[in-house]
Protein backbone atom coordinates (compact mmCIF):
# COMPACT_ATOMS: atom_id res chain seq x y z
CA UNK A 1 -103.09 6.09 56.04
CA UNK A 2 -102.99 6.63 52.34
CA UNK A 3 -100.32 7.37 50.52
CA UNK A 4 -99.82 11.10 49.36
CA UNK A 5 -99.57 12.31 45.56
CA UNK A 6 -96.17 12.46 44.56
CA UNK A 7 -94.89 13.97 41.10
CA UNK A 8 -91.68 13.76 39.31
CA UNK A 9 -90.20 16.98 38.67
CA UNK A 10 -89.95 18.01 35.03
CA UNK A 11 -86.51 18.96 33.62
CA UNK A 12 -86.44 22.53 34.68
CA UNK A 13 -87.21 21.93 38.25
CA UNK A 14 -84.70 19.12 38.54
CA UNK A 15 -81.93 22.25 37.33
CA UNK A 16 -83.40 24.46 39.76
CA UNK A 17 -83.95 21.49 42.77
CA UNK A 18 -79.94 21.66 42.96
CA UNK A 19 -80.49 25.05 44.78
CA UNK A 20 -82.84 23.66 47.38
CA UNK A 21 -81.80 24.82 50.93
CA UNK A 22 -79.77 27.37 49.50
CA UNK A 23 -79.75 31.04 50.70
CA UNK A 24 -79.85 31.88 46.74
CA UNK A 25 -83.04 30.21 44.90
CA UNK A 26 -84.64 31.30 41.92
CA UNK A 27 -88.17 32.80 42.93
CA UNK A 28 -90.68 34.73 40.74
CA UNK A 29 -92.90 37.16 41.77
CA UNK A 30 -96.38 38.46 40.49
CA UNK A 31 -98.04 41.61 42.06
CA UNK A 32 -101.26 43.28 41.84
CA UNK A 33 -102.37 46.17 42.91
CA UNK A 34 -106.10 46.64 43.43
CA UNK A 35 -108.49 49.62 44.06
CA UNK A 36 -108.85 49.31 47.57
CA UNK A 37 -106.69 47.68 50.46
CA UNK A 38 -106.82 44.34 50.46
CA UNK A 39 -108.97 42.37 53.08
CA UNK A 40 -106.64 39.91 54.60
CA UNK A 41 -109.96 37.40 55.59
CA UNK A 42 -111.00 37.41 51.80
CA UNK A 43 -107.70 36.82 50.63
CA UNK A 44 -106.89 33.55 52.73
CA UNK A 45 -110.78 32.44 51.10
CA UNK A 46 -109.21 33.20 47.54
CA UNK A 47 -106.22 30.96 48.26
CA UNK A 48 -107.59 28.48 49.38
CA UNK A 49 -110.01 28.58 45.77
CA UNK A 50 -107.12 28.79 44.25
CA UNK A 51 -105.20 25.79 45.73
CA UNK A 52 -108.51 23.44 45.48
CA UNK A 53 -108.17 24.44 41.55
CA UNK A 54 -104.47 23.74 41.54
CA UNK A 55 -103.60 21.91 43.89
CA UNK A 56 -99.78 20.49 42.32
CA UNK A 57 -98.80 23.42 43.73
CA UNK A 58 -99.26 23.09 47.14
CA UNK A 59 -96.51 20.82 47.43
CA UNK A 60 -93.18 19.76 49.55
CA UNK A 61 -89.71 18.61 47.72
CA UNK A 62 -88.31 15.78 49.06
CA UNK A 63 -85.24 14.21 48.57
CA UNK A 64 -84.71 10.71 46.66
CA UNK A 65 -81.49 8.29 45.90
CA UNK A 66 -81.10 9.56 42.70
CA UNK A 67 -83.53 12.76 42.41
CA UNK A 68 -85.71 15.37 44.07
CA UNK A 69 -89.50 14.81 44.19
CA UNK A 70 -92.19 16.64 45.03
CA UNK A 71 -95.16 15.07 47.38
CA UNK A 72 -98.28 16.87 48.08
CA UNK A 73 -98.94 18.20 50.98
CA UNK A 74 -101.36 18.28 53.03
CA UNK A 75 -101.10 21.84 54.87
CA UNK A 76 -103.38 24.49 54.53
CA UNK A 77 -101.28 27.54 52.54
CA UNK A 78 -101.52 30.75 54.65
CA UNK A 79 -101.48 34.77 53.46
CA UNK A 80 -99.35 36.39 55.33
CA UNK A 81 -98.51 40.68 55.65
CA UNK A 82 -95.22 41.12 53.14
CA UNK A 83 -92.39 41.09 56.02
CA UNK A 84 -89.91 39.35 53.74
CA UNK A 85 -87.59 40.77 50.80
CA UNK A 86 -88.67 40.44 47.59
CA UNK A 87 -88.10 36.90 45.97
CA UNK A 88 -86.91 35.36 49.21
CA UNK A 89 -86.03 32.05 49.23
CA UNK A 90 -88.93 29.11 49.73
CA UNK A 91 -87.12 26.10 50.65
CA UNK A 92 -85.91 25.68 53.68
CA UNK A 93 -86.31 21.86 54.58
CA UNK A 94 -88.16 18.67 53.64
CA UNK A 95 -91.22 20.81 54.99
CA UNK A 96 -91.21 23.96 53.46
CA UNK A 97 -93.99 25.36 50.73
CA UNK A 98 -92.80 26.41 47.40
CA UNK A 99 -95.19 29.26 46.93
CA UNK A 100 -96.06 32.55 49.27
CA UNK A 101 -98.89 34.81 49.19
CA UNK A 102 -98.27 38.24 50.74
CA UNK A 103 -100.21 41.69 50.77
CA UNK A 104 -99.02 45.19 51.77
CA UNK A 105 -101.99 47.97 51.31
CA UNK A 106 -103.58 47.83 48.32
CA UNK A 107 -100.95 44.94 47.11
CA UNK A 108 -101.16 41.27 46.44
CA UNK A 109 -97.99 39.17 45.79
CA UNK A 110 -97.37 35.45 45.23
CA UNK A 111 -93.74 33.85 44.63
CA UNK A 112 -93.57 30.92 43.65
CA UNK A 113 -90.31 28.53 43.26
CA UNK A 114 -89.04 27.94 39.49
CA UNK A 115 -89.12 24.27 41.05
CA UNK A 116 -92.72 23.97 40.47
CA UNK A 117 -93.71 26.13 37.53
CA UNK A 118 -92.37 28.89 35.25
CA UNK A 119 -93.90 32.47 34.32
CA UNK A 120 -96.40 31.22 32.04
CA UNK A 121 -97.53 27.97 34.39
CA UNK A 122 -98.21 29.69 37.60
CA UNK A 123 -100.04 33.13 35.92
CA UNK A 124 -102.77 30.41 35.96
CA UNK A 125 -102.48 30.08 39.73
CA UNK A 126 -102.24 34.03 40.28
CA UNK A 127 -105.29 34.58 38.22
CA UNK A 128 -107.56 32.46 39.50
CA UNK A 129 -106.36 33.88 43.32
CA UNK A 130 -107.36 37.82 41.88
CA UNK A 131 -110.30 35.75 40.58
CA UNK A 132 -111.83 34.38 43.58
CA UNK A 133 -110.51 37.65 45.43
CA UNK A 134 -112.08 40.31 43.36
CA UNK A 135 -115.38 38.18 43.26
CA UNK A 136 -115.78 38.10 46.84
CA UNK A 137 -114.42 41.48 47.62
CA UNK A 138 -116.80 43.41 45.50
CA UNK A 139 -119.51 40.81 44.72
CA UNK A 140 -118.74 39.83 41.33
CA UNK A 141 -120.35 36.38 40.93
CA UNK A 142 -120.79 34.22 37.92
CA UNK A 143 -117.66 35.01 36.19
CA UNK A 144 -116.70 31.69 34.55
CA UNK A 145 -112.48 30.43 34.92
CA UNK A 146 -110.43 31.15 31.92
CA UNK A 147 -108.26 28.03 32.65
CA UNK A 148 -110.34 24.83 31.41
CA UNK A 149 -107.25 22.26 31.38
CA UNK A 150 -107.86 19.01 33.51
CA UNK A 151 -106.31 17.85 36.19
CA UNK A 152 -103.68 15.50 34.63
CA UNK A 153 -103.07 18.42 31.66
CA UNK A 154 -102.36 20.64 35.19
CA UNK A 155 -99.73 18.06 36.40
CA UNK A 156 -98.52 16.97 33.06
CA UNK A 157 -94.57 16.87 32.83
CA UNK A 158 -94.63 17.89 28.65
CA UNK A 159 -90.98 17.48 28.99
CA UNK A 160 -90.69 13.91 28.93
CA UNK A 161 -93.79 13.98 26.95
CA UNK A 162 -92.48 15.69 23.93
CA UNK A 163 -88.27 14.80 24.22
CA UNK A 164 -86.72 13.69 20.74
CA UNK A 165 -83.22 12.37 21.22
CA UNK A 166 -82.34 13.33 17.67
CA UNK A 167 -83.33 16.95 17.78
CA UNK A 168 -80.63 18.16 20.19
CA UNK A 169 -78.70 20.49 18.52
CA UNK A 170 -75.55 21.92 19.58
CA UNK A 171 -75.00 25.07 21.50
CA UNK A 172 -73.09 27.62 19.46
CA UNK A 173 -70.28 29.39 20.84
CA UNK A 174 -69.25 33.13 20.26
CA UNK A 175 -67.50 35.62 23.18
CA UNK A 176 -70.28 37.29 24.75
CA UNK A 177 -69.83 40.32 26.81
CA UNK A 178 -70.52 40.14 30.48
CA UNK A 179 -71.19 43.53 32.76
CA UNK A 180 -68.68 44.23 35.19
CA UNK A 181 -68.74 45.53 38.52
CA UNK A 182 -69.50 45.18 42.34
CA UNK A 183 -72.05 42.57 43.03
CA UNK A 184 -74.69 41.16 45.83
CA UNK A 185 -76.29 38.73 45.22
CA UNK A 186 -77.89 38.08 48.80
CA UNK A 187 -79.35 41.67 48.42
CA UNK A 188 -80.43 42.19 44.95
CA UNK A 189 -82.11 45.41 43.63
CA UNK A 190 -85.59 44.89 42.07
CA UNK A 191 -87.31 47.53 40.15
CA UNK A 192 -90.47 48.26 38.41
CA UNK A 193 -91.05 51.14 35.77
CA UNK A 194 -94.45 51.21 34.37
CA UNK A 195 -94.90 53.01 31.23
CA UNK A 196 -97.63 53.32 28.85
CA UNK A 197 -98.20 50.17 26.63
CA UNK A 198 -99.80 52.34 23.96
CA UNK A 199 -96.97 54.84 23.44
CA UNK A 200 -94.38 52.03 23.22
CA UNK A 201 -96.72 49.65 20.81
CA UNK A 202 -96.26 52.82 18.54
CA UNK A 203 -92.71 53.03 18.87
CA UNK A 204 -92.39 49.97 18.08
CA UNK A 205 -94.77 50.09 15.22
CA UNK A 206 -92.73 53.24 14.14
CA UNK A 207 -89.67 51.10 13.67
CA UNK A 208 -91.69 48.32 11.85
CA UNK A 209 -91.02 46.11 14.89
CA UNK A 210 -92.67 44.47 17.53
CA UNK A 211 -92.81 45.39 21.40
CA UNK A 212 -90.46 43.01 22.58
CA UNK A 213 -87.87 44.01 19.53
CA UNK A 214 -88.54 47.11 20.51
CA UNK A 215 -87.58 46.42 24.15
CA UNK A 216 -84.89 44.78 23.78
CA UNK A 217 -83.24 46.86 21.21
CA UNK A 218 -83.22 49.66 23.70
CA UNK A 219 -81.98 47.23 26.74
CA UNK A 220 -79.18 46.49 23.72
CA UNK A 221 -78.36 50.32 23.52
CA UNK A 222 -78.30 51.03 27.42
CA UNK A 223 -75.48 47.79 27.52
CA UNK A 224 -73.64 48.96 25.09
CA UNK A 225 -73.21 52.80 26.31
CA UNK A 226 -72.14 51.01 29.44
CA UNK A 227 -69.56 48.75 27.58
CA UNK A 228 -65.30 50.09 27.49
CA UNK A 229 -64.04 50.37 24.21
CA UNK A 230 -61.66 47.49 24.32
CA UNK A 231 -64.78 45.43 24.85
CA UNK A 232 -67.18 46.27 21.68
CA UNK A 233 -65.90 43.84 19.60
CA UNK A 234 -68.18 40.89 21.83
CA UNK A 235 -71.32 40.49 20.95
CA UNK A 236 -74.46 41.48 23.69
CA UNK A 237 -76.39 37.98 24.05
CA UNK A 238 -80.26 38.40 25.17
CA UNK A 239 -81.35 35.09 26.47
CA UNK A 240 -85.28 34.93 26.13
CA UNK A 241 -87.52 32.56 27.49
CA UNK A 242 -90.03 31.05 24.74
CA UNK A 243 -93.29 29.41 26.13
CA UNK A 244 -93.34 25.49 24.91
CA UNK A 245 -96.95 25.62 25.05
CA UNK A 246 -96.95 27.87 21.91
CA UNK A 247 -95.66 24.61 20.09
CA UNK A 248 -96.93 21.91 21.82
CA UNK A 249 -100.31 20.81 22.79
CA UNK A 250 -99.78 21.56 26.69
CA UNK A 251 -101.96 23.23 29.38
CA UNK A 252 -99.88 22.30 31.92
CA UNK A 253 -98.74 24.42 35.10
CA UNK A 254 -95.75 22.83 35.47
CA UNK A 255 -92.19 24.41 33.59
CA UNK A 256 -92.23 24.12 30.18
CA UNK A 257 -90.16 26.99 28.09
CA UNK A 258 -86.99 27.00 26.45
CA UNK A 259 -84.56 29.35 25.77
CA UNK A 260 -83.12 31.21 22.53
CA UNK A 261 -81.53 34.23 22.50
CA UNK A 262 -80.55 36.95 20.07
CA UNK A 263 -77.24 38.35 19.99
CA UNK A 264 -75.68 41.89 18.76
CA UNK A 265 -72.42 43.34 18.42
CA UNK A 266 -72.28 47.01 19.11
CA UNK A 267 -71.50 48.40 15.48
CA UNK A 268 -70.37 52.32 14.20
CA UNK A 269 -72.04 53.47 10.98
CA UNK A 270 -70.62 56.55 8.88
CA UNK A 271 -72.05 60.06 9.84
CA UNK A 272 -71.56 63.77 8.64
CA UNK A 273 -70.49 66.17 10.92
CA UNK A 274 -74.02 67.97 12.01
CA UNK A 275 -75.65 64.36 12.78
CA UNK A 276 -72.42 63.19 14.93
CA UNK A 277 -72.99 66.02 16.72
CA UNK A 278 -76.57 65.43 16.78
CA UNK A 279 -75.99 61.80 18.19
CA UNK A 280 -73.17 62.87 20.83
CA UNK A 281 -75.24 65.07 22.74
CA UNK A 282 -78.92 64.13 21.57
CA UNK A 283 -80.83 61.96 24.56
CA UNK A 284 -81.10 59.23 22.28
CA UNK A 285 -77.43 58.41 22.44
CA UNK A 286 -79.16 56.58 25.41
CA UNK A 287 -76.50 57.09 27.71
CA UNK A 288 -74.33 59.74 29.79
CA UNK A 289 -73.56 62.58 27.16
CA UNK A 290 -69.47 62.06 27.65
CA UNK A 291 -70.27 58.26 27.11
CA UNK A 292 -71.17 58.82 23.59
CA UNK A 293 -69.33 61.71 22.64
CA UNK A 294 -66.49 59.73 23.10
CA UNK A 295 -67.96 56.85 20.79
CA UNK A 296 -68.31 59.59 18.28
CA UNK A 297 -65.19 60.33 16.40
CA UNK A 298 -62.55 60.40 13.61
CA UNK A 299 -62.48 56.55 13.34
CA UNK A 300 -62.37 55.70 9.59
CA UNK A 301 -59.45 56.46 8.75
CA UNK A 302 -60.47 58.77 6.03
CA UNK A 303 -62.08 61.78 8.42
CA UNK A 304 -65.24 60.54 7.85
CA UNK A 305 -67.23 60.49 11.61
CA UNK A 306 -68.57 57.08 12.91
CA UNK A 307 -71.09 57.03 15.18
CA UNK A 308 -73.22 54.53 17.33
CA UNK A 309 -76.06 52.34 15.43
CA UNK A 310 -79.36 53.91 16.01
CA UNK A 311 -81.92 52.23 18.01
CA UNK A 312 -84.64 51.68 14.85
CA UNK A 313 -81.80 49.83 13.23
CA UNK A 314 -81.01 48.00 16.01
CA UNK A 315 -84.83 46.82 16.65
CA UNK A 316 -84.71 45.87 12.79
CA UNK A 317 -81.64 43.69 13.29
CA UNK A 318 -83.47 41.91 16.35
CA UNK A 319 -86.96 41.26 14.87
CA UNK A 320 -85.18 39.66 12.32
CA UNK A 321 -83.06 37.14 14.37
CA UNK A 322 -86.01 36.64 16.78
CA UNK A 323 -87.88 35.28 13.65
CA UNK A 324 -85.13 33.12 13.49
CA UNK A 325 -84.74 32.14 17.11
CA UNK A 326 -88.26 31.72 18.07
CA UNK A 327 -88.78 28.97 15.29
CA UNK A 328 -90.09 25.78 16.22
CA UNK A 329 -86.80 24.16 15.00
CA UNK A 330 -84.48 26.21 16.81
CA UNK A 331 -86.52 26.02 20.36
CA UNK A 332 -87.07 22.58 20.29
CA UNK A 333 -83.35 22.13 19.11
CA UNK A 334 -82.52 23.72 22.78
CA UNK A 335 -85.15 22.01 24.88
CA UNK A 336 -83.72 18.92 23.73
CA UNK A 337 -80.17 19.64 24.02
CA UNK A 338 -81.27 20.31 27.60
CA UNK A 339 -83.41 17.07 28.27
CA UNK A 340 -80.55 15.39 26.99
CA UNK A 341 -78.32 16.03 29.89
CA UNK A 342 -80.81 14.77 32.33
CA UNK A 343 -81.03 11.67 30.99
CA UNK A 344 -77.16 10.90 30.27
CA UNK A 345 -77.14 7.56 31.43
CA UNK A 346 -73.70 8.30 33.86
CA UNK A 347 -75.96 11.19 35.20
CA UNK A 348 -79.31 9.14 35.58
CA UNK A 349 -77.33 6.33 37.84
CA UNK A 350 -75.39 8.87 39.95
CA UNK A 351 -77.12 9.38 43.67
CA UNK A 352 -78.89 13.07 43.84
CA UNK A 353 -76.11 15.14 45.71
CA UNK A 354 -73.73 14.21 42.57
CA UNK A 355 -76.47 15.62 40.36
CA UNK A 356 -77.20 18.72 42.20
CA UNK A 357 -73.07 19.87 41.75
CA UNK A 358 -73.10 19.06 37.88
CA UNK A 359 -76.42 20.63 37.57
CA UNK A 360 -75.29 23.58 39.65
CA UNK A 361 -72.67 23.38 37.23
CA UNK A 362 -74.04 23.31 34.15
CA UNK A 363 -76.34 26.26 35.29
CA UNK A 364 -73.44 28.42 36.12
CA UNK A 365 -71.89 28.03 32.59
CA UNK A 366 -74.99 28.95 30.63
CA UNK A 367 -75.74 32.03 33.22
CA UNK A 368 -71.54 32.72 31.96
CA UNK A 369 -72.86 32.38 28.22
CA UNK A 370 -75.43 35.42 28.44
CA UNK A 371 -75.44 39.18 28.95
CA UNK A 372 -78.71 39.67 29.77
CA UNK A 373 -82.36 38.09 30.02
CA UNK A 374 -85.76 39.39 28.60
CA UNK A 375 -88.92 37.64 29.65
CA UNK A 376 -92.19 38.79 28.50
CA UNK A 377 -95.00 37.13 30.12
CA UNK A 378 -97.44 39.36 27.73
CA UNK A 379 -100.44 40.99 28.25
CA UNK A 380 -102.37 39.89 31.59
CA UNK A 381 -105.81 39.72 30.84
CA UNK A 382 -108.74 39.11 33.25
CA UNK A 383 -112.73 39.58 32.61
CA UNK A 384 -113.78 42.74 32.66
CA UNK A 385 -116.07 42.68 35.41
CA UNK A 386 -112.65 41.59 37.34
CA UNK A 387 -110.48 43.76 35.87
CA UNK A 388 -111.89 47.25 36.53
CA UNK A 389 -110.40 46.60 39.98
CA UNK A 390 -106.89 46.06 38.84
CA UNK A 391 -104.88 48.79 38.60
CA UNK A 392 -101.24 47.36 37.42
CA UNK A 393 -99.72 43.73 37.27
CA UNK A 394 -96.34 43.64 37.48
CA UNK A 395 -93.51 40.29 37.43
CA UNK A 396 -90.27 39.87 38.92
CA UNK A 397 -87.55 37.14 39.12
CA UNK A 398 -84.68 36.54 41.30
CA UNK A 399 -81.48 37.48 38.93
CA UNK A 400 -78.48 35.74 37.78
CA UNK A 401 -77.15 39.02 36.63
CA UNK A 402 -79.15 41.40 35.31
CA UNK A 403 -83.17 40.11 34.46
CA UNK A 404 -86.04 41.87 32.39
CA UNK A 405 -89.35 40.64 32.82
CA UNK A 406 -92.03 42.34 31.24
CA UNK A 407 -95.58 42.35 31.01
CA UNK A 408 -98.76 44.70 30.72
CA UNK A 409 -102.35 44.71 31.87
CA UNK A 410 -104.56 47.17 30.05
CA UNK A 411 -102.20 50.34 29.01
CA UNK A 412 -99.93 49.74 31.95
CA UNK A 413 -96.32 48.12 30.40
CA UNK A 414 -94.61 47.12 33.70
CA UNK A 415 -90.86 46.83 33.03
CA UNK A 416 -89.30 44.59 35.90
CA UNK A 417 -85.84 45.10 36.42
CA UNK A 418 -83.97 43.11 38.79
CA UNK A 419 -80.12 42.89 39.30
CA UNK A 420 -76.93 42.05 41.35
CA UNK A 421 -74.90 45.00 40.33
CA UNK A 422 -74.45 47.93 42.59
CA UNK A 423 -74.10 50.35 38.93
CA UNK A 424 -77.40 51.17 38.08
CA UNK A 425 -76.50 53.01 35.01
CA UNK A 426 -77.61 50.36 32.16
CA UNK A 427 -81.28 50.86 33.83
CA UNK A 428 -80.70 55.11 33.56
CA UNK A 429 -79.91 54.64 30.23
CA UNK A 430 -82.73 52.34 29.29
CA UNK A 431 -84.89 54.65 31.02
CA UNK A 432 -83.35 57.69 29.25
CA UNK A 433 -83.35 55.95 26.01
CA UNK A 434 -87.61 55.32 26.36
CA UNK A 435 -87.71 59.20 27.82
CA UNK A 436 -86.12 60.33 24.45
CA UNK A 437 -88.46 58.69 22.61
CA UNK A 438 -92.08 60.06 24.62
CA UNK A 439 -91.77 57.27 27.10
CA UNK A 440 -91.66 58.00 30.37
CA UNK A 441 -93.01 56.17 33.41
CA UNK A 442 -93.21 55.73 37.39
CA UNK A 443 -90.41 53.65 38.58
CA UNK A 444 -90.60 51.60 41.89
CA UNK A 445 -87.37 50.60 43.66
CA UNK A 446 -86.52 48.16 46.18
CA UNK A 447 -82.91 47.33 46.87
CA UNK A 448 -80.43 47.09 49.93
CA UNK A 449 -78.25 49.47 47.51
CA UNK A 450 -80.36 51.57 46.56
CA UNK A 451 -81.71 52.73 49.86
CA UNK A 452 -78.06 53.04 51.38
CA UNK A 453 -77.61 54.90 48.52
CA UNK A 454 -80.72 57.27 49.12
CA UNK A 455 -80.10 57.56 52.64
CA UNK A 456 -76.44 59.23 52.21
């Protein structure tokens, strides 16, 4: 018999591969909803289109001396009704898949495990499964693929193909502020708000900003109406994903991001009296009224008022460090730094259980080094003989605290909120904070929490 495919995993998946068998795995999720219902027949015909095209998906991890692999298998991938909780777990043993495709009404889902690909890799793999789906559904032929990579640029592992030794910088270190608070992680809360892409664009615009500035400037402001006094003097770190591919000659589906992050310590700015008041009780205080009324006050020591740093300032402050952060210097600085562990040569000859704890490890210091994390995937864009189907695409991920993913398709901005906390209130204020400001959106919840909660 001949041998199966087998891949090395790239540098990502060998930090995520330490949570294999675990009942806590990092899993994203893309969803679609459609016009109609979806036709379970035609959507096991799309998969397997899907699979034939990318195929380094459909594989098993196995366990080496001294790392993880992956092998291909050679199983047919099934659809199957959503039964499960969102961003379950995928590996389970030495046979398990690494990917899921589910439907519930109108709904199409597929998880796949960070293992195998990030946000940007498998979009590919979700497309061309709407792709094949819509096309048979409602006879749309000749639509051409928008993904024209080959099949090694598919498998590549850009990682290894574009490590420098002498560009790993070194992490900086500042005292970051972390929420606080009851947690679950075995039952997270996941949440979608969808909100017009348009109106925030023009927010954003208004401020002189981008969208994701934009964003996360207000995610900034619902943190820090959240934070206690005695903790505003640490800085709010937003860890954001950057896609390597912008940089680097890659098509592949495999991982290949890096992180930066921008950072922000809450600051007061002098007021008069009328627009203190204005600020302690206005809706763009972005938080409960008592919250920022408090913030508000006789702080100067010269009876001046001081009052919270308004969200347009606060958006300026972040465009400008994400010019900074997303700079090809600074993001291949980090992927570096983090290729660089992976191949210390103490690490390299250590057998794989070894590696899994320091991995582990290392993963639970930088998820202690952040506040938050922002991931937007962009706009979603399919041909418009496909897309007229589509109503809304929405992303999720399986949090190490508190996780915003965002993307849009057409006007729809989907807002994906997931988190361990049992407070909700950063995501009130966030959603308060957009309300203020003409935004205002559907919100879809999902949580053990929430619907205890909901039920009292």
């Amino acid at each position: 018999m001949a041998r199966r495919t087998w891949y090395r995993l790239d540098n990502i998946g060998k930090f995520y591969s330490s949570q294999a068998g675990r009942s806590s795995q990092t899993v994203f999720r893309y969803s679609a909803e459609l016009a109609d219902g979806i036709d379970p027949d035609i959507l096991q015909h799309a998969l397997d289109h899907a699979i034939a095209q990318f195929p380094s998906f459909n594989v098993h991890l196995l366990n080496g001396t001294f790392w993880h692999y992956l092998e291909q298998s050679d199983g047919r991938p099934l659809v199957e009704p959503e039964h499960l909780p969102i961003c379950s777990r995928l590996h389970y043993g030495p046979k398990s898949m690494l990917f899921r495709v589910s439907y519930f009404r109108n709904r199409v889902n597929l998880e796949v495990s960070h293992i195998i690909s990030d946000g940007r890799g498998a979009i590919n793999l979700f497309k061309s499964l709407l792709h094949a789906y819509i096309a048979e559904r409602y006879d749309v032929p000749g639509v051409p693929s928008d993904y024209d990579g080959s099949d090694s640029d598919k498998a590549e592992n850009s990682f290894d193909k574009y490590y420098e030794k002498d560009k790993a910088g070194a992490a900086p270190g500042t005292k970051i502020y972390r929420l606080a608070g009851p947690i679950d992680r075995a039952a997270p809360t996941f949440m979608e708000y969808h909100v017009s892409a348009s109106k925030v664009l023009g927010a954003a615009h208004q401020c002189g900003v981008s969208l994701t500035s934009y964003l996360i400037a207000a995610i900034l402001c619902a943190i820090r109406d959240v934070m206690p006094s005695r903790a505003r003097n640490r800085a709010i770190r937003v860890d954001i994903p950057v896609d390597l591919r912008a940089f680097f000659r890659s098509e592949t589906v495999r991982n290949f991001y890096g992180m930066t992050y921008v950072a922000y310590t809450p600051a007061e700015i002098e007021a008069d009296e009328d627009s203190a008041k204005t600020s302690a009780t206005s809706p763009d205080a972005a938080g409960d009224g008592q919250q920022s009324a408090a913030r508000t006050a006789h702080g100067n020591g010269m009876g001046g008022l001081l009052t919270d740093e308004p969200l347009a300032d606060i958006a300026r402050h972040v465009q400008e460090q994400l010019g900074h952060a997303t700079s090809r210097e600074r993001v291949e600085s980090h992927m570096n730094r983090m290729i660089a562990l992976e191949k210390n040569p103490v690490l390299r000859l250590a057998p794989s259980p070894a590696k899994d704890w320091v991995l582990e490890l290392a993963r639970f210091i930088a998820d202690r080094e952040t506040t938050t994390t922002v991931s937007n995937l962009g706009r979603v864009t399919l041909d418009e003989r496909l897309a007229r189907h589509v109503r809304s695409v929405s992303f999720l991920t399986t949090p190490a605290s508190l996780n915003f993913t965002v993307c849009s398709f057409g006007d729809d901005l989907s807002i994906g909120i997931s988190t361990i906390y049992h407070d909700l209130n950063v995501i009130k204020n966030l959603c308060r904070i957009l309300a203020a400001q003409g935004i205002s959106g559907r919100m879809n919840i999902a949580g053990v929490h929430v619907e205890k909660g909901a039920s009292a």
